[in-house]
N, C-alpha and C. Protein backbone atom coordinates (compact mmCIF):
# COMPACT_ATOMS: atom_id res chain seq x y z
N UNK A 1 46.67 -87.49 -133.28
CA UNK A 1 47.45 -88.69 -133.12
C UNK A 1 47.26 -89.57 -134.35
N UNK A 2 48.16 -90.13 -134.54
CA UNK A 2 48.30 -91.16 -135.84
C UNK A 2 48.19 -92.51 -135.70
N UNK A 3 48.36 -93.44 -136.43
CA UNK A 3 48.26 -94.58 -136.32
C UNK A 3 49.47 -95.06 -135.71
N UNK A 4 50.64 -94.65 -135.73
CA UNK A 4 52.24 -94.99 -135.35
C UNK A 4 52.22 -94.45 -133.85
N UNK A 5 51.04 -93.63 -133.42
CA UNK A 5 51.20 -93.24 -131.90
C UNK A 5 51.90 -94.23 -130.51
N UNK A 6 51.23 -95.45 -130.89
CA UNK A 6 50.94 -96.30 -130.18
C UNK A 6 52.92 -97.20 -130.19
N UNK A 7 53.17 -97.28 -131.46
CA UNK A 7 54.58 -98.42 -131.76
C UNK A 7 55.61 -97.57 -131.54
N UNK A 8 55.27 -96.22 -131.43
CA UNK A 8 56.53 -94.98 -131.11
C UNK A 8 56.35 -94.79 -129.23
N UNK A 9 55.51 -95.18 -128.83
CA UNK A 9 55.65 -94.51 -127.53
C UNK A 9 56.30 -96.46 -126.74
N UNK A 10 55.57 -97.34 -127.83
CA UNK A 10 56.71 -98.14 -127.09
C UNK A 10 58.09 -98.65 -127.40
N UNK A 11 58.25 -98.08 -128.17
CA UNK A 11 59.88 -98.13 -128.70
C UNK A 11 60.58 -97.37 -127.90
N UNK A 12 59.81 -95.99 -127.71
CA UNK A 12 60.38 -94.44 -126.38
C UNK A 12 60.07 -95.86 -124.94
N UNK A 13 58.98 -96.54 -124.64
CA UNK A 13 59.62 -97.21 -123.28
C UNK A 13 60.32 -98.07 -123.12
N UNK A 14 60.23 -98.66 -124.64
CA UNK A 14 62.00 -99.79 -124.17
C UNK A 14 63.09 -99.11 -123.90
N UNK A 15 63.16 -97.91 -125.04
CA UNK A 15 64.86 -97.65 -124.67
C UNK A 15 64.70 -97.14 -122.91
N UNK A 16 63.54 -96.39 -122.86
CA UNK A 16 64.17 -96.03 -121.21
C UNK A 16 63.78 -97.62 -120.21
N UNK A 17 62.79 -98.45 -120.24
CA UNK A 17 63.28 -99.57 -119.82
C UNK A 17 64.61 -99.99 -119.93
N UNK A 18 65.57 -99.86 -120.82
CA UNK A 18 67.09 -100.38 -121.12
C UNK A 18 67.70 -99.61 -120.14
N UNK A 19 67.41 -98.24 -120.20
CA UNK A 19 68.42 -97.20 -119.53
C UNK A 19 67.83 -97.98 -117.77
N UNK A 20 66.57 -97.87 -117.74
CA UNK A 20 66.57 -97.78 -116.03
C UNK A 20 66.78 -99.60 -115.49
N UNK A 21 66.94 -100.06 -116.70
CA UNK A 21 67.67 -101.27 -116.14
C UNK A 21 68.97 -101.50 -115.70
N UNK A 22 69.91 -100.89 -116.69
CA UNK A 22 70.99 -100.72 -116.63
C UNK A 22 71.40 -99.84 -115.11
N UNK A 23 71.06 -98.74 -115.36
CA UNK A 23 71.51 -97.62 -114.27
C UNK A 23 71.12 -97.84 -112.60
N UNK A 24 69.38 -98.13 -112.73
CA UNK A 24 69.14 -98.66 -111.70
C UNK A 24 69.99 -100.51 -110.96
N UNK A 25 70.47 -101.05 -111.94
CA UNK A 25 71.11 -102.20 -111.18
C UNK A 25 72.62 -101.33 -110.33
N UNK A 26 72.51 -100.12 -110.85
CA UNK A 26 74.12 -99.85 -109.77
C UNK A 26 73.46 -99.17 -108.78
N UNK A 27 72.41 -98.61 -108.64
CA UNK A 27 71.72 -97.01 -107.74
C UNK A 27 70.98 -97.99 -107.07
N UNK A 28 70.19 -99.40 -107.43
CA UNK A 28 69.07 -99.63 -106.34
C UNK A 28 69.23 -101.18 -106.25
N UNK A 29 70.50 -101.94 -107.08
CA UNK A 29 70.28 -103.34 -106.76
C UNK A 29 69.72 -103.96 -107.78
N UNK A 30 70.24 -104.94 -108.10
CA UNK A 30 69.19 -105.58 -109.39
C UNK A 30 68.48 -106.44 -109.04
N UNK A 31 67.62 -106.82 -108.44
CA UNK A 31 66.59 -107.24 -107.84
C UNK A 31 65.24 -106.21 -107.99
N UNK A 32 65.42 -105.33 -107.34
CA UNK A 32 64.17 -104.23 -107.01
C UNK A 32 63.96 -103.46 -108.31
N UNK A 33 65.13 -103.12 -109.32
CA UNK A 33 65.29 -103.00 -110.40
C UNK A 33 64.78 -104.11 -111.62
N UNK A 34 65.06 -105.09 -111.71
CA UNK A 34 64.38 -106.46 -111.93
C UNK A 34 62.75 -106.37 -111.97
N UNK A 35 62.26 -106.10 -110.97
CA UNK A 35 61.01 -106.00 -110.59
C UNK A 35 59.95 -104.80 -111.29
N UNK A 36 60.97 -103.65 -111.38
CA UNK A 36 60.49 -102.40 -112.30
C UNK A 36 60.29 -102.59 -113.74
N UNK A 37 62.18 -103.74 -114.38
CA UNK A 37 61.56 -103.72 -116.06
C UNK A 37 60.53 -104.99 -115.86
N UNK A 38 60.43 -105.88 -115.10
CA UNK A 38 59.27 -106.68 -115.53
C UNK A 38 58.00 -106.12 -115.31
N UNK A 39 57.69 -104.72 -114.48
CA UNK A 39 56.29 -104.86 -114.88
C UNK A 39 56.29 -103.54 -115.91
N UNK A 40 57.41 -102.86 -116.71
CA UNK A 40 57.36 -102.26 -117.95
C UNK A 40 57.47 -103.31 -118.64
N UNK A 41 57.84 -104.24 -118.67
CA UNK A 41 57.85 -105.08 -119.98
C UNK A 41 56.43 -105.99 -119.99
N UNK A 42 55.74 -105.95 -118.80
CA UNK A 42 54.02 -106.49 -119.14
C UNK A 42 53.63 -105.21 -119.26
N UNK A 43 53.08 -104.34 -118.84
CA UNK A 43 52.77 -103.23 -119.81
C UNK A 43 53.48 -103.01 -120.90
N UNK A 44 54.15 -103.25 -121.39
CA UNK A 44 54.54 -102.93 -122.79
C UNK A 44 53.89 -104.15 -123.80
N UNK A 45 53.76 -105.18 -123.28
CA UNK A 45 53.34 -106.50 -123.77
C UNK A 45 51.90 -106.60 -123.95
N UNK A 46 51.14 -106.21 -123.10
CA UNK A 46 49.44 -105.76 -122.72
C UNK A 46 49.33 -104.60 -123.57
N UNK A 47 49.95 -103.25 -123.81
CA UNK A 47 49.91 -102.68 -124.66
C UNK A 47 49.99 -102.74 -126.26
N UNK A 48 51.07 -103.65 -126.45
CA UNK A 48 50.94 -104.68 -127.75
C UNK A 48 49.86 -105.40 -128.05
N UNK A 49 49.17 -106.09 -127.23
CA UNK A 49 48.10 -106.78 -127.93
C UNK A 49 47.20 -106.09 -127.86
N UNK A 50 47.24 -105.22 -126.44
CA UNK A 50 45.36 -104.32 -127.00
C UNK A 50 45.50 -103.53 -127.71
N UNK A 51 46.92 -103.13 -128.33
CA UNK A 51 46.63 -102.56 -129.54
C UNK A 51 46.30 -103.47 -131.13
N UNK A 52 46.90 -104.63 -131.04
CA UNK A 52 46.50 -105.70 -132.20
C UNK A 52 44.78 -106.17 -132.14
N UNK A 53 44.40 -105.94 -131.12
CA UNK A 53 43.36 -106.49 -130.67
C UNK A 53 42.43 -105.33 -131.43
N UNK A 54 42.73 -104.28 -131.14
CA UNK A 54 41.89 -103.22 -131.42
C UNK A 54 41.91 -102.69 -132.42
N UNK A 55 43.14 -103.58 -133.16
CA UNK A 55 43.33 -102.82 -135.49
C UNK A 55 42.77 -104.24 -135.68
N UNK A 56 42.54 -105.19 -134.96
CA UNK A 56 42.07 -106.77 -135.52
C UNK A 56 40.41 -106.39 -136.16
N UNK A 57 40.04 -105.79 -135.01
CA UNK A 57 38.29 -105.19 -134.40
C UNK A 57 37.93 -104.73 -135.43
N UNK A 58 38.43 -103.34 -135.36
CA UNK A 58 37.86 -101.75 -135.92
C UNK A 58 38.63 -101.96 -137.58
N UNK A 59 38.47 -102.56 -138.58
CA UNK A 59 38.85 -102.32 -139.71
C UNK A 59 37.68 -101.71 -140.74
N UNK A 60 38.44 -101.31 -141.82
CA UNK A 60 37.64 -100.69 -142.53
C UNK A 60 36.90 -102.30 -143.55
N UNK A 61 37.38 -102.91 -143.56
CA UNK A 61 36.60 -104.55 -144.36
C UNK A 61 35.87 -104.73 -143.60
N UNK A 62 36.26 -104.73 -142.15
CA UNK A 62 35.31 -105.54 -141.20
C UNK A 62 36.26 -106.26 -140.19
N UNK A 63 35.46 -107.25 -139.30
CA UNK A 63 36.62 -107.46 -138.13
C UNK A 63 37.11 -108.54 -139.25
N UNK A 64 38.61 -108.94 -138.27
CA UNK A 64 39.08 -110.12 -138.54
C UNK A 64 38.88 -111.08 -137.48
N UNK A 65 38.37 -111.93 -137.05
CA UNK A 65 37.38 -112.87 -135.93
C UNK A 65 38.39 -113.24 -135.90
N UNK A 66 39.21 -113.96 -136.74
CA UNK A 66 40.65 -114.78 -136.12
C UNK A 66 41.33 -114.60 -135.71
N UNK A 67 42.33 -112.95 -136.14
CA UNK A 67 43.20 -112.42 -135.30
C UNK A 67 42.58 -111.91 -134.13
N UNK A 68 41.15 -111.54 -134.31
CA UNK A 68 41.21 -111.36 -132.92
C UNK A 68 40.53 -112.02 -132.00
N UNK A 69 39.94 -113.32 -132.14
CA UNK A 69 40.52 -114.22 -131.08
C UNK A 69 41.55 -114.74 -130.56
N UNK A 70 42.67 -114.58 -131.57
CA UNK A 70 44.08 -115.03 -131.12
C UNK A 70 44.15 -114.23 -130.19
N UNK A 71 44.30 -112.74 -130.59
CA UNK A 71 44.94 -111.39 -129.55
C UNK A 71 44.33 -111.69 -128.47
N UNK A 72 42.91 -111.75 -128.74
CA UNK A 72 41.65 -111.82 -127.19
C UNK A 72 42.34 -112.92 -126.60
N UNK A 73 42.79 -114.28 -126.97
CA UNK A 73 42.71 -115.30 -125.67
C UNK A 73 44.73 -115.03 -125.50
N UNK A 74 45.40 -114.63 -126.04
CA UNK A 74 46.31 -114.08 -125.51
C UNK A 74 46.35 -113.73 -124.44
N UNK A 75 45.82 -112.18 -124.72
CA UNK A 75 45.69 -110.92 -123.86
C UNK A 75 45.33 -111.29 -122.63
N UNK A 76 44.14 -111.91 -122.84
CA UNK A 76 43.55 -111.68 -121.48
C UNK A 76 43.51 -113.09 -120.51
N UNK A 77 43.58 -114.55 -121.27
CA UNK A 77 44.03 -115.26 -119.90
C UNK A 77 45.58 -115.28 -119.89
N UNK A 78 46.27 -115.34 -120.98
CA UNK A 78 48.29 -115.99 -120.37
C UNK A 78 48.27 -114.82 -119.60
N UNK A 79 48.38 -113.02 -120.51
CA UNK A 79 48.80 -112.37 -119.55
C UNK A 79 48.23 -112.12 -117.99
N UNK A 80 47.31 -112.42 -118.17
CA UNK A 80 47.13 -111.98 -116.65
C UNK A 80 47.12 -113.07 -115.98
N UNK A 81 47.13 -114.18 -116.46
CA UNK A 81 48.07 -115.23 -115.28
C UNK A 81 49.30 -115.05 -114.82
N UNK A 82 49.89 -114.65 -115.97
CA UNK A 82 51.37 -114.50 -115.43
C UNK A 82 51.24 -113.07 -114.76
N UNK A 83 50.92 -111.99 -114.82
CA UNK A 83 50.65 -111.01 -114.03
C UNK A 83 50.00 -111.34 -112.36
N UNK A 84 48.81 -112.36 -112.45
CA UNK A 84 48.47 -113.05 -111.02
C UNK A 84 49.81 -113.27 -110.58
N UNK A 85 50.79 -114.45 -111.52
CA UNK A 85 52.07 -115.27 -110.50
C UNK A 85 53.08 -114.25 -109.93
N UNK A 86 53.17 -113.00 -111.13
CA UNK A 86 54.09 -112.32 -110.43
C UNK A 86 53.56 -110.88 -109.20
N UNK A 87 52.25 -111.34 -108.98
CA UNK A 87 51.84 -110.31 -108.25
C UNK A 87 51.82 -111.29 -106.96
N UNK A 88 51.54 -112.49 -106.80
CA UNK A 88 51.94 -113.69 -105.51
C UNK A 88 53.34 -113.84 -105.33
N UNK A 89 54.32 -113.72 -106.35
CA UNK A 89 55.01 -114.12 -106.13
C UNK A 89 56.14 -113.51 -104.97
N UNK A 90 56.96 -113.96 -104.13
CA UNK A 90 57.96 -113.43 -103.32
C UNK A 90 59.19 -112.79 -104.13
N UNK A 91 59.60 -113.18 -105.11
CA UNK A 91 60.64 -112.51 -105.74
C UNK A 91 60.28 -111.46 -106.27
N UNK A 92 59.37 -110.42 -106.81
CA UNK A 92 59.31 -109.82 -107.55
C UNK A 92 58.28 -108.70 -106.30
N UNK A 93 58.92 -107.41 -105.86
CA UNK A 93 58.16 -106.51 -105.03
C UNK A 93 56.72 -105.92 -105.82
N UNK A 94 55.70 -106.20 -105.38
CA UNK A 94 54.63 -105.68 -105.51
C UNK A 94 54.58 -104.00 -105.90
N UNK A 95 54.93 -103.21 -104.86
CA UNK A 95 54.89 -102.26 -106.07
C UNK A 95 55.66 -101.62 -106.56
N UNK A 96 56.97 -102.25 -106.57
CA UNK A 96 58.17 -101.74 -107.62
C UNK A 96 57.40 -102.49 -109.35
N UNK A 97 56.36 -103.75 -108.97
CA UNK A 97 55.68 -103.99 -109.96
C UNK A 97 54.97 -103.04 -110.66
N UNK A 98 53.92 -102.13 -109.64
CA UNK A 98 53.73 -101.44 -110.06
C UNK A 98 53.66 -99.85 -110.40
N UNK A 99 55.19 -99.76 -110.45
CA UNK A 99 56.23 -98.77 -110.74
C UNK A 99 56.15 -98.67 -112.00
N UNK A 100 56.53 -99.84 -112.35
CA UNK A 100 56.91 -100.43 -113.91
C UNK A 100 55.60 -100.29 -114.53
N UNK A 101 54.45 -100.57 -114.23
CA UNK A 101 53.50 -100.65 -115.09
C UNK A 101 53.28 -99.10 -115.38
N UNK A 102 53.18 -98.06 -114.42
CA UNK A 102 52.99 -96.86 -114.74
C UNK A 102 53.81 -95.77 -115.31
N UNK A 103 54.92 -96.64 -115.78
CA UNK A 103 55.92 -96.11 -116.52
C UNK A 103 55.35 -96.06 -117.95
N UNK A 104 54.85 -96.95 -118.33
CA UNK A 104 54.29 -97.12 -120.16
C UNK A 104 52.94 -96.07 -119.91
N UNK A 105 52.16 -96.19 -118.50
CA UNK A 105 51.36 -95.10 -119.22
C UNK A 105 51.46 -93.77 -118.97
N UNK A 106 53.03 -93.52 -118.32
CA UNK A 106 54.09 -91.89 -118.11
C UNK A 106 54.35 -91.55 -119.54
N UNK A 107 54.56 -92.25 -119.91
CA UNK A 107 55.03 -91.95 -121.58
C UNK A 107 54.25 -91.99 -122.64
N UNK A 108 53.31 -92.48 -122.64
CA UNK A 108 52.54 -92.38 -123.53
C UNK A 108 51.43 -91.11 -122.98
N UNK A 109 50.87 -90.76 -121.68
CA UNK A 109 50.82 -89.18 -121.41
C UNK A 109 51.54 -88.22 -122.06
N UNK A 110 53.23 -88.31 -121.35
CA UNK A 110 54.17 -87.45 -121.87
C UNK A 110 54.48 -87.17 -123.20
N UNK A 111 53.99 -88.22 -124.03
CA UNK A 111 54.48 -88.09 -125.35
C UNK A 111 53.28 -87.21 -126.32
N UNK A 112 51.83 -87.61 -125.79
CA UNK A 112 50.81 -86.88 -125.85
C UNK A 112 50.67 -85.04 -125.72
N UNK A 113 51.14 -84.97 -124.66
CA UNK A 113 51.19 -83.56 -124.39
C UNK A 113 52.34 -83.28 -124.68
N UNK A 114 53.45 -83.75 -125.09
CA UNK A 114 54.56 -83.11 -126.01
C UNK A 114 53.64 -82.87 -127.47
N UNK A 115 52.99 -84.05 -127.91
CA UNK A 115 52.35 -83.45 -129.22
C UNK A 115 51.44 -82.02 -129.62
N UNK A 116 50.73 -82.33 -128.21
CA UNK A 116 49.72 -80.90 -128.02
C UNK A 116 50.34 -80.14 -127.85
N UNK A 117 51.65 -79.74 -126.87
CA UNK A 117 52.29 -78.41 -126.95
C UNK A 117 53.19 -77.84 -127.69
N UNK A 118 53.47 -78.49 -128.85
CA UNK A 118 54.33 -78.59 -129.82
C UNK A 118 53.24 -78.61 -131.03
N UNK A 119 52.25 -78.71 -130.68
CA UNK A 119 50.75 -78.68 -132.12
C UNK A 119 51.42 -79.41 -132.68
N UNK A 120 51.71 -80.03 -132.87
CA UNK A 120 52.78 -81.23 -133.95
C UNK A 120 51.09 -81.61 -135.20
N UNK A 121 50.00 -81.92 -133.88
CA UNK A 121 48.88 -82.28 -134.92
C UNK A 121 47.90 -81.18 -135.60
N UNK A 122 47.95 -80.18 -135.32
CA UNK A 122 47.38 -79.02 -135.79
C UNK A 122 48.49 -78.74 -137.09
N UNK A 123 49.47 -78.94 -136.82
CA UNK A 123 50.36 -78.91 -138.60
C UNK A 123 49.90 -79.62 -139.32
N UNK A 124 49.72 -81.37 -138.76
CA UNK A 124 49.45 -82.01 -140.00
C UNK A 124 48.05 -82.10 -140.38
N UNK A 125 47.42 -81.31 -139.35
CA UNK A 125 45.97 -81.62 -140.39
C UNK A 125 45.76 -79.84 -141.11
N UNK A 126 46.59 -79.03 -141.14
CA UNK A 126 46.80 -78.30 -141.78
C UNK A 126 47.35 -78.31 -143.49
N UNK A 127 48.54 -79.50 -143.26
CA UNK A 127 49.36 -79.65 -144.04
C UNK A 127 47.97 -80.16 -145.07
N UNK A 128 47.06 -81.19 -144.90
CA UNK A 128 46.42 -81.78 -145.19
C UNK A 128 45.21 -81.34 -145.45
N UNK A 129 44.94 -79.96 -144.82
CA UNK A 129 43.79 -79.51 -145.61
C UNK A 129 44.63 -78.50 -146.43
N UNK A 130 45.32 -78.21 -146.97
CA UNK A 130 46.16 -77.53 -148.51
C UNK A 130 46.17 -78.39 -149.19
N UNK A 131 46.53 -79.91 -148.70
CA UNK A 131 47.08 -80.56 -149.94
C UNK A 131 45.64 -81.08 -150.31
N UNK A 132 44.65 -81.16 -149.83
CA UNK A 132 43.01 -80.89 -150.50
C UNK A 132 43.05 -79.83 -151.20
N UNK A 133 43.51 -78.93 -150.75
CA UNK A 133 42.86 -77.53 -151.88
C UNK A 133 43.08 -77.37 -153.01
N UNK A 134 44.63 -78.14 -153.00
CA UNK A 134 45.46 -78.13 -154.17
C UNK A 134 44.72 -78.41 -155.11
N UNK A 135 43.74 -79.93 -154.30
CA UNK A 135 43.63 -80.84 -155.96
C UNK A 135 42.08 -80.55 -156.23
């Protein structure tokens, strides 16, 4: 896996967030549908920062303390307040909520074991031990 693992598998769940927004408002109502992209779009959002959170951390200089206190007090009190309101809340079904959340981590599985069965990464660290040999 690469560094782009992470911004490709959520680009792959917006567009199908788009599609099952769209399709599902004619098949299930847009309400209950409603309820599915909002909790793909907080997992997709929680996935965004713990991934900023975690290139803020782990650098090769050293951390960056600032970005990642920003990411840290982000991450972890707004979103999960607003994750508390919409898990109380009456408009939004509980677990069509969390439908949606286990959609970002369907795809980022799926996209995983498409890599492994496709060796996609056994090429490139192939590719990459030649282009060592070369030099």
């Amino acid at each position: 896996m690469d560094i782009g693992f992470v911004s490709r598998s959520l680009r792959t769940t917006s567009l199908l967030a788009l599609i099952i927004l769209v399709l599902g408002s004619f098949y299930y109502g847009f309400y209950p549908t409603l309820s599915v992209f909002t909790g793909i779009a907080w997992g997709m959002v929680n996935l965004y920062f713990l991934e900023r959170l975690v290139r803020s951390s782990l650098r090769p200089e050293g951390i960056d303390k600032t970005a990642a206190l920003i990411f840290l007090f982000i991450k972890f009190p707004l979103l999960y307040a607003a994750l508390y309101f919409m898990v109380t809340s009456t408009f939004f079904d509980t677990i069509l909520l969390l439908v949606g959340f286990t959609i970002v981590l369907l795809v980022i599985v799926l996209k995983a074991a498409g890599r492994v069965l496709l060796k996609l990464d056994n090429n490139d660290m192939k590719n990459r031990q030649e282009s060592l040999k070369s030099v």
